[in-house]
PDB file of N, CA and C in Angstrom:
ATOM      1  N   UNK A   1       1.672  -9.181  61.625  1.00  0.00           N
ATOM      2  CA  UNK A   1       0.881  -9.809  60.581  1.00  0.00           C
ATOM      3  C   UNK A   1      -0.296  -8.935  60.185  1.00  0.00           C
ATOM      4  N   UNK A   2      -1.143  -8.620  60.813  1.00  0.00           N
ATOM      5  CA  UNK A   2      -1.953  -7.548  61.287  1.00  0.00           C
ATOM      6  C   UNK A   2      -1.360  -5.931  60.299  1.00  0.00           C
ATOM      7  N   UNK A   3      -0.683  -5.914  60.559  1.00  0.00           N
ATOM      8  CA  UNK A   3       0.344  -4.628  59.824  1.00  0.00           C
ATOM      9  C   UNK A   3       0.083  -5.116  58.350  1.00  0.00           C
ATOM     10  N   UNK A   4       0.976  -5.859  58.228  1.00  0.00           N
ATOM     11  CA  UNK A   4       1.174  -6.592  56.560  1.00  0.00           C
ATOM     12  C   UNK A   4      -0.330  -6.696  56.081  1.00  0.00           C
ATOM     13  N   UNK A   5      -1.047  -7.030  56.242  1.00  0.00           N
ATOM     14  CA  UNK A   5      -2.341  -7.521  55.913  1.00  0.00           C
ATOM     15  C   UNK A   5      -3.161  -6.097  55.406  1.00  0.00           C
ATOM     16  N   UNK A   6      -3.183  -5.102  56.360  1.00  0.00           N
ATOM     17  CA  UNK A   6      -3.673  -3.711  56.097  1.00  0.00           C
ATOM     18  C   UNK A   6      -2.758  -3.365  55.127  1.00  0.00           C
ATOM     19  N   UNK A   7      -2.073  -3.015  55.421  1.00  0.00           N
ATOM     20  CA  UNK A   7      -0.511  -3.115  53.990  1.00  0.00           C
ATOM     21  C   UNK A   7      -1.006  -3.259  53.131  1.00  0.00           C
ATOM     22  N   UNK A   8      -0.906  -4.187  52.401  1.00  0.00           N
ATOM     23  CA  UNK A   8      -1.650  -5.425  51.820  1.00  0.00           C
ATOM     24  C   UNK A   8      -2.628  -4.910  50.805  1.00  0.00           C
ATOM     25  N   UNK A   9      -3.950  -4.366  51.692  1.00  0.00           N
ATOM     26  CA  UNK A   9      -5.442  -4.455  51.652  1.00  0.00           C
ATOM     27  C   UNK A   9      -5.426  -2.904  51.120  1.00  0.00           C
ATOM     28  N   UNK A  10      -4.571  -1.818  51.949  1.00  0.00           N
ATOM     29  CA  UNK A  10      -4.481  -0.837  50.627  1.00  0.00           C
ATOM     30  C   UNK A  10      -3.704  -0.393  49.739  1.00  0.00           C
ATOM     31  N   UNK A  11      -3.037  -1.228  49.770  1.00  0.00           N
ATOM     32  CA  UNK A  11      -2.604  -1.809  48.528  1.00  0.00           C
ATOM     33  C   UNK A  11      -3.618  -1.797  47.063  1.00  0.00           C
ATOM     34  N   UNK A  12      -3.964  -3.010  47.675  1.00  0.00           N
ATOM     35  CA  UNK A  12      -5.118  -3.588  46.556  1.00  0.00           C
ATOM     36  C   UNK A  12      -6.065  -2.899  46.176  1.00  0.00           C
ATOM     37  N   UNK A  13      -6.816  -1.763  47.032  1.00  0.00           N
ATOM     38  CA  UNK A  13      -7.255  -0.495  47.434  1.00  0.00           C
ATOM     39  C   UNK A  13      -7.030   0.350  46.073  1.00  0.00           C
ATOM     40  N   UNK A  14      -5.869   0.506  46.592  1.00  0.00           N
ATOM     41  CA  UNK A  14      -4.775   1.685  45.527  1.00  0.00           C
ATOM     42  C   UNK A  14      -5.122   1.104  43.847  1.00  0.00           C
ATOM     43  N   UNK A  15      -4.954   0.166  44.165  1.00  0.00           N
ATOM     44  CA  UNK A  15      -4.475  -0.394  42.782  1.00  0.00           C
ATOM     45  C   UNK A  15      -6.429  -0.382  41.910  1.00  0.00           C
ATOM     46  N   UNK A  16      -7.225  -1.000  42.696  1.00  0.00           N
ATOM     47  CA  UNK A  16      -8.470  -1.451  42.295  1.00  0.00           C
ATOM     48  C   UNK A  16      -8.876   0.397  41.522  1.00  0.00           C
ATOM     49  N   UNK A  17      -8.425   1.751  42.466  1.00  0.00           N
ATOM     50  CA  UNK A  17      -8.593   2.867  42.109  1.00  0.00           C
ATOM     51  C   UNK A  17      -7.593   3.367  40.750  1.00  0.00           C
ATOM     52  N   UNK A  18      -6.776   3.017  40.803  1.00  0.00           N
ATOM     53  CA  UNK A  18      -5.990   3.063  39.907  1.00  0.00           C
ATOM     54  C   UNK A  18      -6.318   2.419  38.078  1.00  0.00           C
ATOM     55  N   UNK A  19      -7.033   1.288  38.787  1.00  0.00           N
ATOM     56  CA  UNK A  19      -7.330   0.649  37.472  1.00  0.00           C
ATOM     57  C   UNK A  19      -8.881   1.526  37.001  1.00  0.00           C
ATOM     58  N   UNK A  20      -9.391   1.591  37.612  1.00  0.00           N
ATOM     59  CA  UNK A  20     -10.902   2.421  37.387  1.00  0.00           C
ATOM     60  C   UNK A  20     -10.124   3.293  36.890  1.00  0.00           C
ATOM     61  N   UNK A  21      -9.237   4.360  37.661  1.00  0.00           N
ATOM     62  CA  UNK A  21      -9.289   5.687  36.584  1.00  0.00           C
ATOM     63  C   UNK A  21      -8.768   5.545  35.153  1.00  0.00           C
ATOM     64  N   UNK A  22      -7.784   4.277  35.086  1.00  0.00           N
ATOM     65  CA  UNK A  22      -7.013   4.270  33.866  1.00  0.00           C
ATOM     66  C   UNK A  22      -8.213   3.422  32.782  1.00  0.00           C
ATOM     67  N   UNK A  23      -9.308   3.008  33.096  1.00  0.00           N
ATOM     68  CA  UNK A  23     -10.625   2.813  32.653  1.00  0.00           C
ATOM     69  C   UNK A  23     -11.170   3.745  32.210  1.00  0.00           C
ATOM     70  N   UNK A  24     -11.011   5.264  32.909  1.00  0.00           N
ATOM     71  CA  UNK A  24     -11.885   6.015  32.791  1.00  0.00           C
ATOM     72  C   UNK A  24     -11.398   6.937  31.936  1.00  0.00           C
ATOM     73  N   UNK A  25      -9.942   6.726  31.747  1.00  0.00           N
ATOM     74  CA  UNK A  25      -9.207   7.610  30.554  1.00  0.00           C
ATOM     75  C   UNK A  25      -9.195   7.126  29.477  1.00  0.00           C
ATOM     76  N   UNK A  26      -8.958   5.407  29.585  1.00  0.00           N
ATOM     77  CA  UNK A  26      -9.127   5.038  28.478  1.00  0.00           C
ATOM     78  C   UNK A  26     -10.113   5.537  27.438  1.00  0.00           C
ATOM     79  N   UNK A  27     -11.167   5.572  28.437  1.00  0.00           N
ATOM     80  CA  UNK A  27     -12.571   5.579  27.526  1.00  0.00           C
ATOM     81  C   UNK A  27     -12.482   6.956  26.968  1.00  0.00           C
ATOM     82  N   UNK A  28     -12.606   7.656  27.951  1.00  0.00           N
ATOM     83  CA  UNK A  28     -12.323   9.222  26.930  1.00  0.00           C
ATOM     84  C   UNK A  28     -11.069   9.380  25.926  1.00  0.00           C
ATOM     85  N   UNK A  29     -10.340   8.525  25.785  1.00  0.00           N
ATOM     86  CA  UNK A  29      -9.099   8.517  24.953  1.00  0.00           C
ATOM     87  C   UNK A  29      -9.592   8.153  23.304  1.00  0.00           C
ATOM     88  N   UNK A  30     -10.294   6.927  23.767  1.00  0.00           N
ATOM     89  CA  UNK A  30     -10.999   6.242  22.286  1.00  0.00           C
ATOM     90  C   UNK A  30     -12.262   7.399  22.010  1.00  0.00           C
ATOM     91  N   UNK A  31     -12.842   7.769  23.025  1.00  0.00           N
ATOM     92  CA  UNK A  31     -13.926   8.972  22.185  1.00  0.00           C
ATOM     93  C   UNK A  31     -12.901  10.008  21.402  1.00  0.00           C
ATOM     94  N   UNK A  32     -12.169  10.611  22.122  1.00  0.00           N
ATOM     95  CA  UNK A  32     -11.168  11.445  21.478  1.00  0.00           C
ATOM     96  C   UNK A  32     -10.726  11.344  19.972  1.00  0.00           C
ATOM     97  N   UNK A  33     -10.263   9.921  19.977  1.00  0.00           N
ATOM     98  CA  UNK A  33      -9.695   8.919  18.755  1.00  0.00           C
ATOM     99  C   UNK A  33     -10.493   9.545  17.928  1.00  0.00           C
ATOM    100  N   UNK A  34     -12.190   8.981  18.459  1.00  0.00           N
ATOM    101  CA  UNK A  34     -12.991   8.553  17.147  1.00  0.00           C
ATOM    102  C   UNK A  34     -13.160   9.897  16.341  1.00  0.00           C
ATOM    103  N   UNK A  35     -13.501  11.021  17.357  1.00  0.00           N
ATOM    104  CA  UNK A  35     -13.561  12.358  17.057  1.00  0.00           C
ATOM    105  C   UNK A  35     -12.611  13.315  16.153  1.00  0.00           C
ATOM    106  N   UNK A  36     -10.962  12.897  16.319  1.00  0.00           N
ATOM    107  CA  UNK A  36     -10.322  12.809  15.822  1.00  0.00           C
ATOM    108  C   UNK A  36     -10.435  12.309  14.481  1.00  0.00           C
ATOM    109  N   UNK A  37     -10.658  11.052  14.504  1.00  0.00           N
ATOM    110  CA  UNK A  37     -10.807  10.716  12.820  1.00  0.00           C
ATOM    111  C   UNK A  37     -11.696  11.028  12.028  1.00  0.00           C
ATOM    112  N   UNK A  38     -13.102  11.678  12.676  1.00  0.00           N
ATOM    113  CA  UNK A  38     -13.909  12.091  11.950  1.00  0.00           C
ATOM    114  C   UNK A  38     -13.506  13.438  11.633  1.00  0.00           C
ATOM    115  N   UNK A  39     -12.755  14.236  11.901  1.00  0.00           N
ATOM    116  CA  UNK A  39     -12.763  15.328  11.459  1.00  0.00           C
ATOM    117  C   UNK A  39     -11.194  15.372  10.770  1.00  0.00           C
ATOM    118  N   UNK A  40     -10.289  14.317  10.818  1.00  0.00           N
ATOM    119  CA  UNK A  40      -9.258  14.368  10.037  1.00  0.00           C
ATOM    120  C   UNK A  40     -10.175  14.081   8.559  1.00  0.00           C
ATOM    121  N   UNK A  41     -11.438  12.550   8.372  1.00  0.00           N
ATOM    122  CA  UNK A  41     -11.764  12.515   7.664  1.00  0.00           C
ATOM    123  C   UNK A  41     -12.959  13.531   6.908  1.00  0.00           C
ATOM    124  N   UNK A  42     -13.339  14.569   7.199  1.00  0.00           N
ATOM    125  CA  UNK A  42     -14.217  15.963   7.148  1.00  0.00           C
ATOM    126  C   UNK A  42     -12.941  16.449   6.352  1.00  0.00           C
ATOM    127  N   UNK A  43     -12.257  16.739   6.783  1.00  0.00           N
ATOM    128  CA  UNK A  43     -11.060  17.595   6.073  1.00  0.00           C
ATOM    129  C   UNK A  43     -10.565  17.055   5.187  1.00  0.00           C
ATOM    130  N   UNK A  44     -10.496  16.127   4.826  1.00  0.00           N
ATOM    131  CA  UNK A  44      -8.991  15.404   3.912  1.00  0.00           C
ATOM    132  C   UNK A  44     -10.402  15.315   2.831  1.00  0.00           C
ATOM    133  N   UNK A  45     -11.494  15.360   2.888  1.00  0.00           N
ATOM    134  CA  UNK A  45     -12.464  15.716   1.506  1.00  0.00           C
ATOM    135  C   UNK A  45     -12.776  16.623   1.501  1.00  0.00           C
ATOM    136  N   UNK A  46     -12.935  17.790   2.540  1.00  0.00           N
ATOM    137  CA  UNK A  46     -13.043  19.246   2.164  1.00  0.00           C
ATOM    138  C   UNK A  46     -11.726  19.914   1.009  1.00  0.00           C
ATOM    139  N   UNK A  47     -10.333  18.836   1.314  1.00  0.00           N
ATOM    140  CA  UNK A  47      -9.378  19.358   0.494  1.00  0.00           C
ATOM    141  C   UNK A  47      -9.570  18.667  -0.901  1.00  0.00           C
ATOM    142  N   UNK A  48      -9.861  17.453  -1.018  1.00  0.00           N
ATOM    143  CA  UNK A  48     -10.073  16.952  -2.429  1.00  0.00           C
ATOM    144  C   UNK A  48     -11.239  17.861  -3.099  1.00  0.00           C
ATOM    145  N   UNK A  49     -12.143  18.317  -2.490  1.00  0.00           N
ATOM    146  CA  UNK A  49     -12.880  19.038  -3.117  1.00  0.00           C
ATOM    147  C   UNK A  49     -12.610  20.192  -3.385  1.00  0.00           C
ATOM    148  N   UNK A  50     -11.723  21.179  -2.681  1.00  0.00           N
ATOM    149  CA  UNK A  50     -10.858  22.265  -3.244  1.00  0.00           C
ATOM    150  C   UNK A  50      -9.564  21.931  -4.357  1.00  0.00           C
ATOM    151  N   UNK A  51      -9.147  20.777  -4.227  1.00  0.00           N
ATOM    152  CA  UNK A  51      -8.100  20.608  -4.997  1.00  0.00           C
ATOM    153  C   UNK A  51      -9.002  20.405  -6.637  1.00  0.00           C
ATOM    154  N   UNK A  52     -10.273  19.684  -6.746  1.00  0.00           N
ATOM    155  CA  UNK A  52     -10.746  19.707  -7.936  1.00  0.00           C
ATOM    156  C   UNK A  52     -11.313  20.865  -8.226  1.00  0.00           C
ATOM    157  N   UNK A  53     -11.754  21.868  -7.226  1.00  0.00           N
ATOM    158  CA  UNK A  53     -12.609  23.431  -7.759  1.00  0.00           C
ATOM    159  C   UNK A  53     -10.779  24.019  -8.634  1.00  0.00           C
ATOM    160  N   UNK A  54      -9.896  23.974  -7.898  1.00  0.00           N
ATOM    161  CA  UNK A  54      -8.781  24.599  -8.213  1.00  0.00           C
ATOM    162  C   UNK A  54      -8.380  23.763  -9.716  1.00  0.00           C
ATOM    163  N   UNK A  55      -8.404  22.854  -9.340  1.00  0.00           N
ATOM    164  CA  UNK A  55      -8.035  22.094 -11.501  1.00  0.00           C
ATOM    165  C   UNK A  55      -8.835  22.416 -12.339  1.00  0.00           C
ATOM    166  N   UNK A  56     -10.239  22.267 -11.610  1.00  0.00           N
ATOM    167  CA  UNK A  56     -11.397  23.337 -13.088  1.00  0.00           C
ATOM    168  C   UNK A  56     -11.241  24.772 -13.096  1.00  0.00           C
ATOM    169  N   UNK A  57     -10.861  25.585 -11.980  1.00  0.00           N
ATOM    170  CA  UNK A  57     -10.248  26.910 -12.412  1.00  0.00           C
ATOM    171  C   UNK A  57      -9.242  27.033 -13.316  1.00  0.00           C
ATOM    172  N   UNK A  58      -8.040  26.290 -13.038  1.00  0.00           N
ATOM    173  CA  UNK A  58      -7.143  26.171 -13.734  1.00  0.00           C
ATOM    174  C   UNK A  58      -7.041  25.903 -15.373  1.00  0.00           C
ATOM    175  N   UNK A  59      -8.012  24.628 -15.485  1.00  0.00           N
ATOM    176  CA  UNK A  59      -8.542  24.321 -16.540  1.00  0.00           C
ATOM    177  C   UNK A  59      -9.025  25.694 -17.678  1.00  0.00           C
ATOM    178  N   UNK A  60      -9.758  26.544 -16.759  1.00  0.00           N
ATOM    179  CA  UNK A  60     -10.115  27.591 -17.460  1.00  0.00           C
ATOM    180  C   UNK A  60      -9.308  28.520 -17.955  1.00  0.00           C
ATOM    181  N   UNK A  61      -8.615  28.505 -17.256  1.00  0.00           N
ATOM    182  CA  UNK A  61      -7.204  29.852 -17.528  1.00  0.00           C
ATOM    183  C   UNK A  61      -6.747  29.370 -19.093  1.00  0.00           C
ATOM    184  N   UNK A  62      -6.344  30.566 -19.806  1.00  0.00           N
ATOM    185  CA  UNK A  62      -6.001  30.742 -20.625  1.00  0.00           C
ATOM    186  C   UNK A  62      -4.238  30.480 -21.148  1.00  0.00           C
ATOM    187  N   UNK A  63      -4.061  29.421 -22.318  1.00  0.00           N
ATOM    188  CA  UNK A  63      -2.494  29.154 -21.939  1.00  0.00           C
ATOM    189  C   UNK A  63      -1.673  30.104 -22.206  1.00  0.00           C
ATOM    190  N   UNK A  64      -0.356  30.088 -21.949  1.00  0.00           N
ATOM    191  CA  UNK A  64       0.458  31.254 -22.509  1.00  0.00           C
ATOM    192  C   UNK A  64       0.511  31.833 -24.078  1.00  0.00           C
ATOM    193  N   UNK A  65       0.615  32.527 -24.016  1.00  0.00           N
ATOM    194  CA  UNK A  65       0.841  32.992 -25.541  1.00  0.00           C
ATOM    195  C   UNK A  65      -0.765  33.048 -26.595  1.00  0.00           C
ATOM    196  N   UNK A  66      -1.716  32.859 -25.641  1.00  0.00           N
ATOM    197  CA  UNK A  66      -3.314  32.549 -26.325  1.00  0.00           C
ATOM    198  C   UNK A  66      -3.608  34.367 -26.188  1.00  0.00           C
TER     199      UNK A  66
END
């Protein structure tokens, strides 16, 4: 009984450590996330803003046959 009980106890041990670390990844997972989206969103308007410098260049160009 004695056996089972220690058994048991690290067990619960294991597990109580287990859950902390998967706590502790979590959390750096969602910083990751957020970091992530801020710089997907940095970029995806660094490109709208090249895509409009490139249509007013374009704009400028001269048409064929001018």
């Amino acid at each position: 009984m004695d056996t089972e009980l220690s058994a048991l106890e690290e067990r619960v041990r294991q597990l109580i450590a287990l859950c902390a670390s998967l706590r502790e990844d979590n959390s750096s997972l969602k910083e990751q996330l957020l970091a992530s989206g801020r710089a997907n969103k940095q970029l995806s308007s660094q490109m709208a803003e090249a895509a409009e410098r490139l249509d007013r260049l374009l704009a400028r160009l001269p048409e064929d046959g001018q």
